[in-house]
C-alpha atoms as a PDB file:
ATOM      1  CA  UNK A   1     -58.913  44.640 -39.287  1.00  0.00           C
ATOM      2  CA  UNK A   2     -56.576  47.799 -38.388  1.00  0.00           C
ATOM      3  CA  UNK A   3     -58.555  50.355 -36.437  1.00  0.00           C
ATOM      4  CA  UNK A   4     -57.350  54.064 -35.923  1.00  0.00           C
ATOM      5  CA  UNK A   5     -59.777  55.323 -32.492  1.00  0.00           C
ATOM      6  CA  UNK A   6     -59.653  59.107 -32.329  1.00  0.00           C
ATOM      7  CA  UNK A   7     -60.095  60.954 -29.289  1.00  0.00           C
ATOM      8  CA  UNK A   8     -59.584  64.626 -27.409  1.00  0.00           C
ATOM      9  CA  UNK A   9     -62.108  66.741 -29.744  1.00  0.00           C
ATOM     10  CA  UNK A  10     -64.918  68.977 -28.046  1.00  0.00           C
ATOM     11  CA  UNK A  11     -65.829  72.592 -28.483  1.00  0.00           C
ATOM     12  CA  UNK A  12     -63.328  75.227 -27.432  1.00  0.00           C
ATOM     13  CA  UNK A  13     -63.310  78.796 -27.018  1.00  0.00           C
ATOM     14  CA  UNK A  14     -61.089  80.911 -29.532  1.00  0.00           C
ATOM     15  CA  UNK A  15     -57.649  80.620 -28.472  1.00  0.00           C
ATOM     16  CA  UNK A  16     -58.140  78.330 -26.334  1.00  0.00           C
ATOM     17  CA  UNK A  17     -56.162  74.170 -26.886  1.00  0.00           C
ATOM     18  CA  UNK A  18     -57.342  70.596 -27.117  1.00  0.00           C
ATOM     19  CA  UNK A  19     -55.236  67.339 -27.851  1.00  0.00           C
ATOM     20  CA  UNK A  20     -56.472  65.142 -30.304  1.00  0.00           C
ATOM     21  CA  UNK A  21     -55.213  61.539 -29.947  1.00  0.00           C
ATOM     22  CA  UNK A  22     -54.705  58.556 -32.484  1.00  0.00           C
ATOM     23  CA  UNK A  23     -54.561  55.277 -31.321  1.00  0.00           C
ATOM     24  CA  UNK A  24     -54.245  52.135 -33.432  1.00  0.00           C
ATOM     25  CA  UNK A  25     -55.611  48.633 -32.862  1.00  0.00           C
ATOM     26  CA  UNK A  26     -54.218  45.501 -35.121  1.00  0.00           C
ATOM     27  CA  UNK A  27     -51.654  47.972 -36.515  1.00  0.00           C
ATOM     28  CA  UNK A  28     -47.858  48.585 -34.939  1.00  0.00           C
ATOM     29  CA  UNK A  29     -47.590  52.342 -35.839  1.00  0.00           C
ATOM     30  CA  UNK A  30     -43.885  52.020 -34.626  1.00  0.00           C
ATOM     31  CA  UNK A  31     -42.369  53.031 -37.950  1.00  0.00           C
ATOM     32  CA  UNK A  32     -45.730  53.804 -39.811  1.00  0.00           C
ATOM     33  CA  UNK A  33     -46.367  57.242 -41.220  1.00  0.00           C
ATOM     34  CA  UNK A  34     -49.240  58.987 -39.909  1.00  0.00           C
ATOM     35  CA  UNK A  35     -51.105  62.020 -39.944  1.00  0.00           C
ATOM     36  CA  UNK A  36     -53.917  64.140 -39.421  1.00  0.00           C
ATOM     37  CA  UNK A  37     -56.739  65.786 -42.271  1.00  0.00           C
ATOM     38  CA  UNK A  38     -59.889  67.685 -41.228  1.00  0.00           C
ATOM     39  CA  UNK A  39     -63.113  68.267 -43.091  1.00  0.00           C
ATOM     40  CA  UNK A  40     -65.189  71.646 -42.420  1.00  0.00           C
ATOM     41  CA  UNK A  41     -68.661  71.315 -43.732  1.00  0.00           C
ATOM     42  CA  UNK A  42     -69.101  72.278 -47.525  1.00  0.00           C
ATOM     43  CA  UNK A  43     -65.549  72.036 -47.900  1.00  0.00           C
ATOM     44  CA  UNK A  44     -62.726  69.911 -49.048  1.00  0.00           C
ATOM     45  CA  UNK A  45     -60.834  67.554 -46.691  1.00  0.00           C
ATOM     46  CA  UNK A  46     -57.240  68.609 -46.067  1.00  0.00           C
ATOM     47  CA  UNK A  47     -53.823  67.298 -44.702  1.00  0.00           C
ATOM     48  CA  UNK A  48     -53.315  69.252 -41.235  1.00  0.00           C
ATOM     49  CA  UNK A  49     -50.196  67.196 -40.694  1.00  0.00           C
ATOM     50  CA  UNK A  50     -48.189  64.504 -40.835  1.00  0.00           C
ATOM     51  CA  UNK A  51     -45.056  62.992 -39.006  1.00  0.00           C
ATOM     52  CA  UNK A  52     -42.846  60.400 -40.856  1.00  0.00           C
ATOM     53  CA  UNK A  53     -42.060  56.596 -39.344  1.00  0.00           C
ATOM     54  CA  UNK A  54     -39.335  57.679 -37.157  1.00  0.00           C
ATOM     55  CA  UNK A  55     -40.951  60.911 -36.317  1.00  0.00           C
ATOM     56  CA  UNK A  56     -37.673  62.646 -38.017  1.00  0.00           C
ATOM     57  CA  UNK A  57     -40.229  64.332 -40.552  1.00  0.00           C
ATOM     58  CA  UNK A  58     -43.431  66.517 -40.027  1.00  0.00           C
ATOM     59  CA  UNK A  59     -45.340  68.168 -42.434  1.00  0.00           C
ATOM     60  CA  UNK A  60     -47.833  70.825 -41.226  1.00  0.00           C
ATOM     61  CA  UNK A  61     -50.012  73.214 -43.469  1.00  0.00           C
ATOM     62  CA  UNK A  62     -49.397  76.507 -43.674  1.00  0.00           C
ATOM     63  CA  UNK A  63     -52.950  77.359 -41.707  1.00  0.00           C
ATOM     64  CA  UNK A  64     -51.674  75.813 -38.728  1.00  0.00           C
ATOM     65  CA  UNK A  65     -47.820  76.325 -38.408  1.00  0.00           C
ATOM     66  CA  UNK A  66     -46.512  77.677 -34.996  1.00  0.00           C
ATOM     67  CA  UNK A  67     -49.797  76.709 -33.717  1.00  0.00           C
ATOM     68  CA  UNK A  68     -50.245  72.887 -34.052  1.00  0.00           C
ATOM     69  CA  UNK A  69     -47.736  70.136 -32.801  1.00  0.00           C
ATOM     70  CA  UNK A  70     -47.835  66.453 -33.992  1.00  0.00           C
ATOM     71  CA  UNK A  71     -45.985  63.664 -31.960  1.00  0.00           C
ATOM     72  CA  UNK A  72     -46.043  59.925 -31.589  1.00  0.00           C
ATOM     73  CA  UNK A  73     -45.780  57.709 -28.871  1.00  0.00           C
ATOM     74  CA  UNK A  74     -44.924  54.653 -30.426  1.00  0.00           C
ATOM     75  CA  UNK A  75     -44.991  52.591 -26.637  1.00  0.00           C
ATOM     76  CA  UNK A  76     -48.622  53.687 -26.607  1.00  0.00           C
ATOM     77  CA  UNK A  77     -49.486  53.054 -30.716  1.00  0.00           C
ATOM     78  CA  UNK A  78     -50.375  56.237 -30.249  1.00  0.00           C
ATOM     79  CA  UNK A  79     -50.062  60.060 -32.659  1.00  0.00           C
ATOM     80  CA  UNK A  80     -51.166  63.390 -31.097  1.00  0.00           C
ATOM     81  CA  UNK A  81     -51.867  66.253 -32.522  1.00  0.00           C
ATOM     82  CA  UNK A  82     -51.304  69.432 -29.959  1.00  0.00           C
ATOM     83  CA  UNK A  83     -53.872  72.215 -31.041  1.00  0.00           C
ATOM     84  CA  UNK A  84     -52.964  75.029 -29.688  1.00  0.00           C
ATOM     85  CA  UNK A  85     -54.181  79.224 -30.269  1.00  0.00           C
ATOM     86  CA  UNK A  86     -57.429  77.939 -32.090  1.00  0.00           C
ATOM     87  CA  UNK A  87     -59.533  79.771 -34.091  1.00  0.00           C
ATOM     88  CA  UNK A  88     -63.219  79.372 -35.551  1.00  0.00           C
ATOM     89  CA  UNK A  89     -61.808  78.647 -38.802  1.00  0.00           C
ATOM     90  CA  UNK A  90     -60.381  75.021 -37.484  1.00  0.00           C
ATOM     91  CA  UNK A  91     -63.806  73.635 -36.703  1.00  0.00           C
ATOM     92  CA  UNK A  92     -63.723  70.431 -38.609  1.00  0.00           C
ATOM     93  CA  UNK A  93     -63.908  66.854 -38.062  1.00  0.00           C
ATOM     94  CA  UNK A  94     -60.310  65.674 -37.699  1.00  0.00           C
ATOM     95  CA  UNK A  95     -59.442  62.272 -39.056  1.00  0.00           C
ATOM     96  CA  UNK A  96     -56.585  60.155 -38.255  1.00  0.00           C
ATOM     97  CA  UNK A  97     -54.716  58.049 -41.144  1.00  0.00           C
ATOM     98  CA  UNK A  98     -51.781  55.837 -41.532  1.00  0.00           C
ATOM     99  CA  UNK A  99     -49.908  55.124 -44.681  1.00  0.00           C
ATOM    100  CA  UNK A 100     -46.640  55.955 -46.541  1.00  0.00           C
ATOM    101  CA  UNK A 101     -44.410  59.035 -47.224  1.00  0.00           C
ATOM    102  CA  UNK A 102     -44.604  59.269 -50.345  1.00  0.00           C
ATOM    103  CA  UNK A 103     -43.859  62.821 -50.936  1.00  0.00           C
ATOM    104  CA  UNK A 104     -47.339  63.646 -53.048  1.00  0.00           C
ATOM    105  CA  UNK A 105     -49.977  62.085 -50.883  1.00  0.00           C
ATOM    106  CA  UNK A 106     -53.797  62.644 -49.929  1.00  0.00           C
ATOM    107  CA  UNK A 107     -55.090  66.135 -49.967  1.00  0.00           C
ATOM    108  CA  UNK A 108     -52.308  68.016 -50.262  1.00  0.00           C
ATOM    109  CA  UNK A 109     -50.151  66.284 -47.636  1.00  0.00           C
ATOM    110  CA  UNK A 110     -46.701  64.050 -47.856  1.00  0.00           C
ATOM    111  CA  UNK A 111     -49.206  61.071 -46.876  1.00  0.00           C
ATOM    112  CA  UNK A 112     -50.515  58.140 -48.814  1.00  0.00           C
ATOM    113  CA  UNK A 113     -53.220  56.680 -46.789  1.00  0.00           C
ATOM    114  CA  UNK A 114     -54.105  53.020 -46.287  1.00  0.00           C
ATOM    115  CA  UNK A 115     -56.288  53.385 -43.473  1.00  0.00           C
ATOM    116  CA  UNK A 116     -58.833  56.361 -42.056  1.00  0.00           C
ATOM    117  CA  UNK A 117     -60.260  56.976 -38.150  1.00  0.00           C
ATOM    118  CA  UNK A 118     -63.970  57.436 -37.841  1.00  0.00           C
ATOM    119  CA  UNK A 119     -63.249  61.611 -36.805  1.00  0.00           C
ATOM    120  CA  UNK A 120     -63.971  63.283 -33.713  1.00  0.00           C
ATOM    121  CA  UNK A 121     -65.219  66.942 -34.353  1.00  0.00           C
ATOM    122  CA  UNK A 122     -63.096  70.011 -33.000  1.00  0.00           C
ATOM    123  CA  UNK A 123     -65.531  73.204 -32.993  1.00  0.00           C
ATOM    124  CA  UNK A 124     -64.269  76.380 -31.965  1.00  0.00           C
ATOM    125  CA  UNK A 125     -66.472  79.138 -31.138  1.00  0.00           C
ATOM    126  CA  UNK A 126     -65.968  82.917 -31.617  1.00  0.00           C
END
């Protein structure tokens, strides 16, 4: 059964960084698209962002460009996402997925998802 274990969240002052981290059990990542979504309370999950197989693509909404980095460490089975400048408006739970690049995926992203992490919540006081 693939697992996807994410790690790194906590609470964080405004403007202030944390590094989430993805890693996958029963599942080579090595050319697997993955990606990152959030949830806020009362509100929609979204696609935060995503980096292709070969890492030659990344998608990253418009909320977080310039501040958020995604990477993958395929050695390690492992995808980070660098959160950097954060404000209160990116407390969420962030989830961790692997799928396909499909163009016209899950919740706005470039990502079809086969499998979802468990979260770890990010919350960023004012």
């Amino acid at each position: 059964q693939v697992r996807l274990a994410e790690s790194g969240g906590g609470l964080v002052q405004a403007g202030g960084s944390l590094r989430l981290s993805c890693t996958a059990s029963r599942l080579n990542i090595g050319r697997a698209p993955m990606g990152w979504f959030r949830q806020a309370p009362g509100k929609e999950r979204e696609g935060v962002s995503c980096i292709s197989g070969l890492g030659v693509n990344t998608y990253y909404a418009d909320s977080v460009k310039g501040r958020f980095t995604i990477s993958r460490d395929n050695a390690k089975n492992t995808v980070y996402l660098q959160m950097n400048s954060l404000k209160p408006e990116d407390t969420a739970m962030y989830y961790c997925a692997a799928g396909r690049w499909t163009g016209s995926g899950a919740y706005g992203s470039p990502l079809t998802v086969d499998y979802w992490g468990q979260g770890t919540q990010v919350t960023v006081s004012s």
